[in-house]
C-alpha atoms as a PDB file:
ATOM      1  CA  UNK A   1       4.036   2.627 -12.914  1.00  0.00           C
ATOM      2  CA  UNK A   2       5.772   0.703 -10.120  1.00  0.00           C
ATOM      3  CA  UNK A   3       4.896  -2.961  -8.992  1.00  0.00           C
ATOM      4  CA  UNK A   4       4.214  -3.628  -5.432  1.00  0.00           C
ATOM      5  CA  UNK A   5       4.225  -7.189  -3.949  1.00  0.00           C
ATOM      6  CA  UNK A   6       3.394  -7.949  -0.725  1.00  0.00           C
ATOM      7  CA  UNK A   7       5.265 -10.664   1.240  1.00  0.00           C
ATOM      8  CA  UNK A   8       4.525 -12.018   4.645  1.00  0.00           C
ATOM      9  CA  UNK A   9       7.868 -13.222   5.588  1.00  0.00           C
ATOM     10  CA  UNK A  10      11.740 -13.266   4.528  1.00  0.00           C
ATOM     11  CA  UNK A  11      10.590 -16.983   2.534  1.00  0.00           C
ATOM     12  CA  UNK A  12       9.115 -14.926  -0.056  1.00  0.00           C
ATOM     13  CA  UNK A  13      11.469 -12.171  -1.179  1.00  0.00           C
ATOM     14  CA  UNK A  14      12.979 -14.399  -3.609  1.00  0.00           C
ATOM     15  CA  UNK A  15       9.760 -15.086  -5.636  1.00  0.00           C
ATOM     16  CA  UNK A  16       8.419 -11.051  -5.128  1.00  0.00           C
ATOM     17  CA  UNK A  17      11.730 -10.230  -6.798  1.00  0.00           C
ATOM     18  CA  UNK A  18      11.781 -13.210  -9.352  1.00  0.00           C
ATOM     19  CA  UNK A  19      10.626 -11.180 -12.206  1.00  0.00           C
ATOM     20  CA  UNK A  20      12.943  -7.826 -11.723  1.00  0.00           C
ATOM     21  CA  UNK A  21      12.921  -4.721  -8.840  1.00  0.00           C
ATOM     22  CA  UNK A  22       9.186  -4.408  -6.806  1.00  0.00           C
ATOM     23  CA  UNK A  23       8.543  -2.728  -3.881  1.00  0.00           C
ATOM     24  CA  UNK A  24       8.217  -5.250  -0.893  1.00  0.00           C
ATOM     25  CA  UNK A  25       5.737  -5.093   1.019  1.00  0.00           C
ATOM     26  CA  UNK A  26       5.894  -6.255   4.628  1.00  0.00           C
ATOM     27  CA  UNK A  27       2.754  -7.185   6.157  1.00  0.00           C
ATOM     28  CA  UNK A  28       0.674  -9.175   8.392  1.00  0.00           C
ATOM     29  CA  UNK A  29      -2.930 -10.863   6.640  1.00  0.00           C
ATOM     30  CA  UNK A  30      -3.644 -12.245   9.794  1.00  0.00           C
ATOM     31  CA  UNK A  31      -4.339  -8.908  11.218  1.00  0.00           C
ATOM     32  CA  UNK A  32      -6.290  -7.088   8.512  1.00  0.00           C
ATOM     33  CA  UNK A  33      -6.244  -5.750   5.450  1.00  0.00           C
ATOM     34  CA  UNK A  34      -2.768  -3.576   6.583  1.00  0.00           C
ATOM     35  CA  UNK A  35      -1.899  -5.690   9.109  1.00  0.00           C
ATOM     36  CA  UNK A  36       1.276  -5.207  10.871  1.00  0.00           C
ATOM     37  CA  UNK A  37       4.200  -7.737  10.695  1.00  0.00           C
ATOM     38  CA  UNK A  38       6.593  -8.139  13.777  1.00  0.00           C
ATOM     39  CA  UNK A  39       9.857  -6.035  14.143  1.00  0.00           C
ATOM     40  CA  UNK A  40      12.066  -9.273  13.304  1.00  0.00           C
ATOM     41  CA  UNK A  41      10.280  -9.906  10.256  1.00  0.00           C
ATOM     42  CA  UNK A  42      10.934  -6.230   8.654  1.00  0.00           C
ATOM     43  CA  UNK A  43      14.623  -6.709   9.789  1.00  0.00           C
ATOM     44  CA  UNK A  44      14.603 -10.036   8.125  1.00  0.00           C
ATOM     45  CA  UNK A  45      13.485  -8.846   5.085  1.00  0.00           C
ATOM     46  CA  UNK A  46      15.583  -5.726   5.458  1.00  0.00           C
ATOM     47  CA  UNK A  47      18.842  -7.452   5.822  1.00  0.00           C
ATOM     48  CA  UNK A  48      17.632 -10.001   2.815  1.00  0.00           C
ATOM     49  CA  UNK A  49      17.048  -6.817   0.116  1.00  0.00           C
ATOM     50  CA  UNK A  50      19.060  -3.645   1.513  1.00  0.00           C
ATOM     51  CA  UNK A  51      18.934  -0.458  -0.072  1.00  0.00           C
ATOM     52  CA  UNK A  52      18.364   0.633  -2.856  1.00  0.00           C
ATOM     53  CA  UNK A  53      15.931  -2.111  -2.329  1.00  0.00           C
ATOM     54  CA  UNK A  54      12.140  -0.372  -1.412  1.00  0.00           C
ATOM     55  CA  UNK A  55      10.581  -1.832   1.654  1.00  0.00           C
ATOM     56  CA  UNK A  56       7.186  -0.724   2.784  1.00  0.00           C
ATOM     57  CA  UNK A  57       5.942  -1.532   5.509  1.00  0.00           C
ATOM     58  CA  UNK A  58       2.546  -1.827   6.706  1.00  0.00           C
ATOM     59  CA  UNK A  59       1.232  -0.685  10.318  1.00  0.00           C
ATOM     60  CA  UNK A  60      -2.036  -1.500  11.128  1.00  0.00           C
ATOM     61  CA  UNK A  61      -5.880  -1.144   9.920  1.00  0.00           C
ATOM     62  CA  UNK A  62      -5.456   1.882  12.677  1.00  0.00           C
ATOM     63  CA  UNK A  63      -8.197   3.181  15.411  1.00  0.00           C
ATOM     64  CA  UNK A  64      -8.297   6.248  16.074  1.00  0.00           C
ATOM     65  CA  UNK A  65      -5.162   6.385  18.311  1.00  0.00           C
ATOM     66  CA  UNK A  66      -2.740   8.601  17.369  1.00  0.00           C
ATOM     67  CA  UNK A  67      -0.089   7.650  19.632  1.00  0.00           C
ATOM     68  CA  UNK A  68      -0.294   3.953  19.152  1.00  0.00           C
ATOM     69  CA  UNK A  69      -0.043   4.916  15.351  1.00  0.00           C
ATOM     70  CA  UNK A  70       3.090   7.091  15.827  1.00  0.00           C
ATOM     71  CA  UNK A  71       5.012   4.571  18.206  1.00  0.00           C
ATOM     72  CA  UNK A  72       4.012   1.923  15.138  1.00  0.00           C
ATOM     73  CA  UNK A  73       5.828   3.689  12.416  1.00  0.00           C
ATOM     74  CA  UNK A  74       8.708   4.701  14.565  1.00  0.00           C
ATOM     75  CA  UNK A  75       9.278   1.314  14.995  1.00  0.00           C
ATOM     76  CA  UNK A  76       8.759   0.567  11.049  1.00  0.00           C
ATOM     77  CA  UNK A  77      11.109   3.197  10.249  1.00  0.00           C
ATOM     78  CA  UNK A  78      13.437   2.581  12.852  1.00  0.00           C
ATOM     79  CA  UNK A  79      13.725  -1.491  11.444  1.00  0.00           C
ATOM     80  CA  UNK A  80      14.337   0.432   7.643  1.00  0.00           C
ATOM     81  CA  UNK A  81      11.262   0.650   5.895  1.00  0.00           C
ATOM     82  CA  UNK A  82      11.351   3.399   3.064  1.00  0.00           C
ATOM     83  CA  UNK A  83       7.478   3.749   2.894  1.00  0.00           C
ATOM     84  CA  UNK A  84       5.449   3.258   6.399  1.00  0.00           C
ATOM     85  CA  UNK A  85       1.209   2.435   5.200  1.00  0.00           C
ATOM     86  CA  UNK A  86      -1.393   3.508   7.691  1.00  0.00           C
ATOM     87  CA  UNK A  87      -4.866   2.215   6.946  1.00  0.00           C
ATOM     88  CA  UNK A  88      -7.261   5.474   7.967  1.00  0.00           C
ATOM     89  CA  UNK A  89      -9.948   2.758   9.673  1.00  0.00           C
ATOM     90  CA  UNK A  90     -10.380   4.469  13.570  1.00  0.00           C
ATOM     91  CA  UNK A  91     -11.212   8.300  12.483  1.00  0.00           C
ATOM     92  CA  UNK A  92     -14.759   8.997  11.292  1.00  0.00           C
ATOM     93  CA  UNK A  93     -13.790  12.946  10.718  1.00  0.00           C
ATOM     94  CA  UNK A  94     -11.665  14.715   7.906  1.00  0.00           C
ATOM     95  CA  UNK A  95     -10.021  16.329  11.235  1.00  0.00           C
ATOM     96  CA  UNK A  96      -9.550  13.551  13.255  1.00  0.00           C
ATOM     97  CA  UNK A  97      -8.172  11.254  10.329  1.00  0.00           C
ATOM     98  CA  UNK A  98      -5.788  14.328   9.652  1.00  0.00           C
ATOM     99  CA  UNK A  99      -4.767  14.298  13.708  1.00  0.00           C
ATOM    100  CA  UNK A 100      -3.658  10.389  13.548  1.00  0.00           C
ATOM    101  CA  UNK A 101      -1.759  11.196   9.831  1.00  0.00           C
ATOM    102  CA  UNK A 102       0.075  14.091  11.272  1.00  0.00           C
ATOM    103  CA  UNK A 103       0.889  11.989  14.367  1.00  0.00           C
ATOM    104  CA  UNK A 104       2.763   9.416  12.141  1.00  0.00           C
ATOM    105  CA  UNK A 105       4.136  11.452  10.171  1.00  0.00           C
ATOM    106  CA  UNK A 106       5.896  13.732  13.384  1.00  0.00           C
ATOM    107  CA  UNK A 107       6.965  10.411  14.458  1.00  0.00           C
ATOM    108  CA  UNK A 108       9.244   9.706  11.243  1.00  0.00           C
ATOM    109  CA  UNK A 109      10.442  13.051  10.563  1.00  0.00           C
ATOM    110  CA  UNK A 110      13.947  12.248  11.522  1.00  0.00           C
ATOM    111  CA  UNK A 111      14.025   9.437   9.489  1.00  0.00           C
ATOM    112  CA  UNK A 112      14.416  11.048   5.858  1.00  0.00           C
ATOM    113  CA  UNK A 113      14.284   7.985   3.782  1.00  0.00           C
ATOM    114  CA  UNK A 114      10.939   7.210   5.424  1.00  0.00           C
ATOM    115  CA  UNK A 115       7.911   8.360   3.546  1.00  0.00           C
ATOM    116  CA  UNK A 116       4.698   8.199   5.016  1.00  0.00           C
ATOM    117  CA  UNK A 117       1.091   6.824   2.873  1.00  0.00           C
ATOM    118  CA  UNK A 118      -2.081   7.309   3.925  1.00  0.00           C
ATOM    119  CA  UNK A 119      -4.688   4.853   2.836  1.00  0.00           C
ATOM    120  CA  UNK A 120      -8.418   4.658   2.781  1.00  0.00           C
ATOM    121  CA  UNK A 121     -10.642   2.019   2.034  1.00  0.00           C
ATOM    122  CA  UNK A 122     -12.755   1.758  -1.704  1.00  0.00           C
ATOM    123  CA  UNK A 123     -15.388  -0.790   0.359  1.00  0.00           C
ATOM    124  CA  UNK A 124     -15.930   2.077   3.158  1.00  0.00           C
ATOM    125  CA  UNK A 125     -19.219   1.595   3.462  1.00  0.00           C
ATOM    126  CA  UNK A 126     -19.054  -1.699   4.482  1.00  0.00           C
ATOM    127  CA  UNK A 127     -16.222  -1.335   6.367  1.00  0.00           C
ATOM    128  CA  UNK A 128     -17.923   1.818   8.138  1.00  0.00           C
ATOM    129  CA  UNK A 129     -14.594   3.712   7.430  1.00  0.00           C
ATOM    130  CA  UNK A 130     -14.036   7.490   5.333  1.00  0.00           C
ATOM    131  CA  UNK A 131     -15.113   8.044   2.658  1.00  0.00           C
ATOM    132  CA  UNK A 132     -11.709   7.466   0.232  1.00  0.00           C
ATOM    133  CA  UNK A 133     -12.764  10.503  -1.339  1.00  0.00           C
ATOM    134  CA  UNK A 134     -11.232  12.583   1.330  1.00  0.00           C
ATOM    135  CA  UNK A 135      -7.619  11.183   1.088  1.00  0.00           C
ATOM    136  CA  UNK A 136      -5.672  13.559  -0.989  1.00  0.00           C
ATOM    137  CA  UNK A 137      -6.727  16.234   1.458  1.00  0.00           C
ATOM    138  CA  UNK A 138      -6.253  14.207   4.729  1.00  0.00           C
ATOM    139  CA  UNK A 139      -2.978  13.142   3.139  1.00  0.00           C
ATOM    140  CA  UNK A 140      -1.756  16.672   1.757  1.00  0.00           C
ATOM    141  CA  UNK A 141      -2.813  18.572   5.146  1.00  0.00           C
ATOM    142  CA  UNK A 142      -1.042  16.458   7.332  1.00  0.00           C
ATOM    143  CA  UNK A 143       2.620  16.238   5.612  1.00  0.00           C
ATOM    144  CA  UNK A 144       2.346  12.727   3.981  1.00  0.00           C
ATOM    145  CA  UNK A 145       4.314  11.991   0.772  1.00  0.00           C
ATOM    146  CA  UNK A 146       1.406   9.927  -0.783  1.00  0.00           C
ATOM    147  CA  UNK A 147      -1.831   7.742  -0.844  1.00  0.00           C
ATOM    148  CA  UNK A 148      -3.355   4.202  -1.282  1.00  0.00           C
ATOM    149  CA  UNK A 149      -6.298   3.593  -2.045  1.00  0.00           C
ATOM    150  CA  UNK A 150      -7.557  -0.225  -1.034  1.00  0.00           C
ATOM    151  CA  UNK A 151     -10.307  -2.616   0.275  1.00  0.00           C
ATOM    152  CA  UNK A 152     -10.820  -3.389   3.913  1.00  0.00           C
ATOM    153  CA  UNK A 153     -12.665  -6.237   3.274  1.00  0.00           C
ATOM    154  CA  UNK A 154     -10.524  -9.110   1.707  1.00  0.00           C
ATOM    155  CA  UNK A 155     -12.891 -11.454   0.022  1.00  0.00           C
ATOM    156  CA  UNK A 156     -11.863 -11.470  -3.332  1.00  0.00           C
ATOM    157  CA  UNK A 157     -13.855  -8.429  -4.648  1.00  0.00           C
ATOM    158  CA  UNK A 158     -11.817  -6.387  -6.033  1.00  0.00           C
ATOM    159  CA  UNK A 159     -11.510  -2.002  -5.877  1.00  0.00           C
ATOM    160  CA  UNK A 160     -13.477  -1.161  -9.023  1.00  0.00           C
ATOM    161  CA  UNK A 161     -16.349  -2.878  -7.542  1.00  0.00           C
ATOM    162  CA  UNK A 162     -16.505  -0.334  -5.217  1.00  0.00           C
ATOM    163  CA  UNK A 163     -15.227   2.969  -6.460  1.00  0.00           C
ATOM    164  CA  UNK A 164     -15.591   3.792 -10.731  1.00  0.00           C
ATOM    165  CA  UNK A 165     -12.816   3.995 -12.728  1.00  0.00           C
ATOM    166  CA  UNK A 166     -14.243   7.893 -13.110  1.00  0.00           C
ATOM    167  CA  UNK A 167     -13.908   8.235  -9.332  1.00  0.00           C
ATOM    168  CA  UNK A 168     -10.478   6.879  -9.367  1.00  0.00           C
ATOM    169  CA  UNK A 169      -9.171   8.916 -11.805  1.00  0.00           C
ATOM    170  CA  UNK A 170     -10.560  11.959 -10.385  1.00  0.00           C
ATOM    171  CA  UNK A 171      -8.559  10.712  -6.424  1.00  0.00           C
ATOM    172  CA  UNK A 172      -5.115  10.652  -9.283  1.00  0.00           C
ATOM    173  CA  UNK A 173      -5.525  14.047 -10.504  1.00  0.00           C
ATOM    174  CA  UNK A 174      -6.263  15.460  -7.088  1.00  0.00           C
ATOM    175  CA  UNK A 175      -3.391  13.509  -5.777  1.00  0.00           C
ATOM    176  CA  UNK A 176      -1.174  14.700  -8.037  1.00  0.00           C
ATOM    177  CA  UNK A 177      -1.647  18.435  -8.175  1.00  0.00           C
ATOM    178  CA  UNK A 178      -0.819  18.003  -4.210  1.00  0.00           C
ATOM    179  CA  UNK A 179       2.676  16.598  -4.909  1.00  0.00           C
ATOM    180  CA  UNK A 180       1.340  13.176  -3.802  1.00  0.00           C
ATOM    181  CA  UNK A 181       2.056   9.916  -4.965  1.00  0.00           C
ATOM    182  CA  UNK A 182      -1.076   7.777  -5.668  1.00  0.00           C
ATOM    183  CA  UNK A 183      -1.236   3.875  -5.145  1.00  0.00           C
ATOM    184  CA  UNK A 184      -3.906   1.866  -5.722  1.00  0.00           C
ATOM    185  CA  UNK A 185      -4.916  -1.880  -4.768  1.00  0.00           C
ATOM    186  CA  UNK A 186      -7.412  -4.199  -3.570  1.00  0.00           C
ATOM    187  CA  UNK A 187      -7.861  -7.759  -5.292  1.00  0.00           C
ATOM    188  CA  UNK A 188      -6.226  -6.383  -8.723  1.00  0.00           C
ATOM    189  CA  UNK A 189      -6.050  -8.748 -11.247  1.00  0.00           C
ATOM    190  CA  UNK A 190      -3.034  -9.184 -14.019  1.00  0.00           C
ATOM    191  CA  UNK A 191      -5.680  -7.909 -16.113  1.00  0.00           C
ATOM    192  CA  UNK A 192      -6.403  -4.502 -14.088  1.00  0.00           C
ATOM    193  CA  UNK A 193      -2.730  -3.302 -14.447  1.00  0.00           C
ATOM    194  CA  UNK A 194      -3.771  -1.705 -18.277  1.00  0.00           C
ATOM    195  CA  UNK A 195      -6.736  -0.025 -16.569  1.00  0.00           C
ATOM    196  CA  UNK A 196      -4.463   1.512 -13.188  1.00  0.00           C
ATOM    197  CA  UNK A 197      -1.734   2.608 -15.989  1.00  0.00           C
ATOM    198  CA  UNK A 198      -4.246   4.499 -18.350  1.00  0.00           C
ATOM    199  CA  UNK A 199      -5.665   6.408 -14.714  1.00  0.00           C
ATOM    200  CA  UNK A 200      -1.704   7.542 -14.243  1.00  0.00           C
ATOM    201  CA  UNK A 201      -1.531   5.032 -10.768  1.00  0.00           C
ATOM    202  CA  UNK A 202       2.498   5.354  -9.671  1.00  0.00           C
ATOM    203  CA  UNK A 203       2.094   2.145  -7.857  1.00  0.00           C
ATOM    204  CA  UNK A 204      -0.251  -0.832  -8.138  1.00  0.00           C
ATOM    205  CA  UNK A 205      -0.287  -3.226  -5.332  1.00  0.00           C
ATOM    206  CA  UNK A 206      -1.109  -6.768  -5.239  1.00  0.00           C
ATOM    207  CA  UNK A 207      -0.935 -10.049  -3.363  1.00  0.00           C
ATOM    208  CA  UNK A 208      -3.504 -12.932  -5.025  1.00  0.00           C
ATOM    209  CA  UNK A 209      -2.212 -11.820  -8.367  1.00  0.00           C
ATOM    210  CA  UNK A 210       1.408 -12.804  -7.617  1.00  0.00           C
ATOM    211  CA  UNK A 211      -0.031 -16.008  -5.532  1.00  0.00           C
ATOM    212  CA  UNK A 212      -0.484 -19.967  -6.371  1.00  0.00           C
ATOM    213  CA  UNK A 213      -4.012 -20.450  -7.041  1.00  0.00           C
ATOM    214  CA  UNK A 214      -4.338 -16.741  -7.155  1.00  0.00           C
ATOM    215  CA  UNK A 215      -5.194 -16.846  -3.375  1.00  0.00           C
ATOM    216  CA  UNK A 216      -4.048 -14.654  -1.063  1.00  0.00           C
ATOM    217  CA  UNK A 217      -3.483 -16.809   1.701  1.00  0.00           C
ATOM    218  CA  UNK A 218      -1.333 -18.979  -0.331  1.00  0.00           C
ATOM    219  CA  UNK A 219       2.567 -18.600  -1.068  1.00  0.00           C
ATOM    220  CA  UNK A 220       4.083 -16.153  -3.739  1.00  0.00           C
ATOM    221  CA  UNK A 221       4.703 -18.197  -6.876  1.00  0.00           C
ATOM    222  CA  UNK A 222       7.621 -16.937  -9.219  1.00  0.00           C
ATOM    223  CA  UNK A 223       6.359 -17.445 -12.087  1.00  0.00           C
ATOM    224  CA  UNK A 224       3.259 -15.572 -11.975  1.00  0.00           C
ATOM    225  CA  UNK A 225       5.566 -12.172 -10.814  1.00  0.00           C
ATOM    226  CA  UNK A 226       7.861 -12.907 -13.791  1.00  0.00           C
ATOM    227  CA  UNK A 227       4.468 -12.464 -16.257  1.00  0.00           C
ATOM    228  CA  UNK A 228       3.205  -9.545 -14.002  1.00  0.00           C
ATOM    229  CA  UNK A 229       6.269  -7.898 -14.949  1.00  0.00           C
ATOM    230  CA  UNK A 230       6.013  -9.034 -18.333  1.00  0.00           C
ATOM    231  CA  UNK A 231       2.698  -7.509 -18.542  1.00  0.00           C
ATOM    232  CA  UNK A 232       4.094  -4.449 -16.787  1.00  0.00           C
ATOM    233  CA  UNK A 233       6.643  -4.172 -19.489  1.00  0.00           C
ATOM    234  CA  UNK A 234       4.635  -4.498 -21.979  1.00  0.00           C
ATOM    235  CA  UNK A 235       2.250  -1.500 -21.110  1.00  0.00           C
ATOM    236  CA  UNK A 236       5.256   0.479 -20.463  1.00  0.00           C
ATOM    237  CA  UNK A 237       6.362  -0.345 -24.344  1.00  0.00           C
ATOM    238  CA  UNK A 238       2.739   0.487 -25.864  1.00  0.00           C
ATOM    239  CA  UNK A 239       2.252   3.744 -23.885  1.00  0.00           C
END
């Protein structure tokens, strides 16, 4: 299972990658859940961790406008992201959330180390988004490489409030057989990373985990990525 950090700006690659390889991820709080960070900032952060550094960027809690999506990740892929997030938020239909994934992901295509993820939201009917339990066919019929699963909502409750670990496990196994790769986040605690590895999760996400304070408005501390990758490390041993 891989570790994915999200950082705001090129200040905190240092502390995401304190603790041994992540995937960065570039986004904007300030604009939602998968907000989208300015072009500089990805180039920043690009130019600060080049490949075979993984940086994913996020593009938006997205309405249902496919070309606004597909301009969004050209413009992720063309500043070097290797994964380009699209929060499924706009379309209310299977159909129409399949129409915006397909868009993005015709947008990329001649960017081969780009891989598009779909995600849907656990707290969806809050958030008056799909149903999550439609991503690994949204995701699989319109050409992306994987899905997220996360909350729209960020005030502190975490995924499994919102979806079962039954439920979750059930998204991984459909995920898989579909070739996809399944992340999950949403609030996750140090303490959830046991739980995501015994589902078979590829990548857990997190933020407040990795943060002072645990908040995810504050700044990435180092120290609290070096034990999430102890932690990590120490599942990987006992599995």
């Amino acid at each position: 299972m891989q570790l994915l950090i999200s950082v705001m700006n090129a200040d905190e690659v240092t502390a995401a990658l304190a603790g041994g390889p992540v995937i960065l991820d570039v986004k904007n709080p300030a604009e939602g859940s998968l907000g989208a960070p300015a072009p500089d900032t990805i180039r920043q952060i690009r130019r600060l961790a080049p490949r075979p550094q993984k940086v994913s960027v996020a593009i938006g809690d997205m309405p249902d406008l496919p070309g606004t999506a597909a301009l969004a990740a050209l413009g992720a892929a063309n500043c070097g992201s290797d994964y380009v997030k699209i929060g499924l938020h706009g379309p209310q239909t299977a159909d129409a959330a399949v129409n915006l994934l397909a868009a993005v992901c015709r947008a990329v295509a001649d960017y081969p180390a780009t891989s598009v993820i779909a995600a849907a939201y656990a707290d969806a009917d809050r958030a008056g988004t799909l149903d999550p339990r439609l991503l690994p066919r949204i995701a699989r019929a319109a050409g992306a490489a994987g899905c997220l699963v996360d909350t729209a909502i960020k005030d502190g409750r975490p995924v499994f409030d919102f979806l079962s670990v039954e439920a979750i496990r059930a998204l991984v196994t459909e995920a898989h057989a579909a070739g996809l790769t399944f992340a999950l986040a949403g609030a996750l605690r140090a303490e959830d990373l046991s739980t995501a590895q015994r589902l078979g999760v590829d990548i857990v996400g997190v933020r407040s985990a990795g943060c002072r304070d645990a908040r995810r408005s504050g700044p990435l501390d180092a120290e609290r990525v070096r034990r999430l990758h102890a932690l990590l490390a120490a599942l990987t041993v006992s599995d």
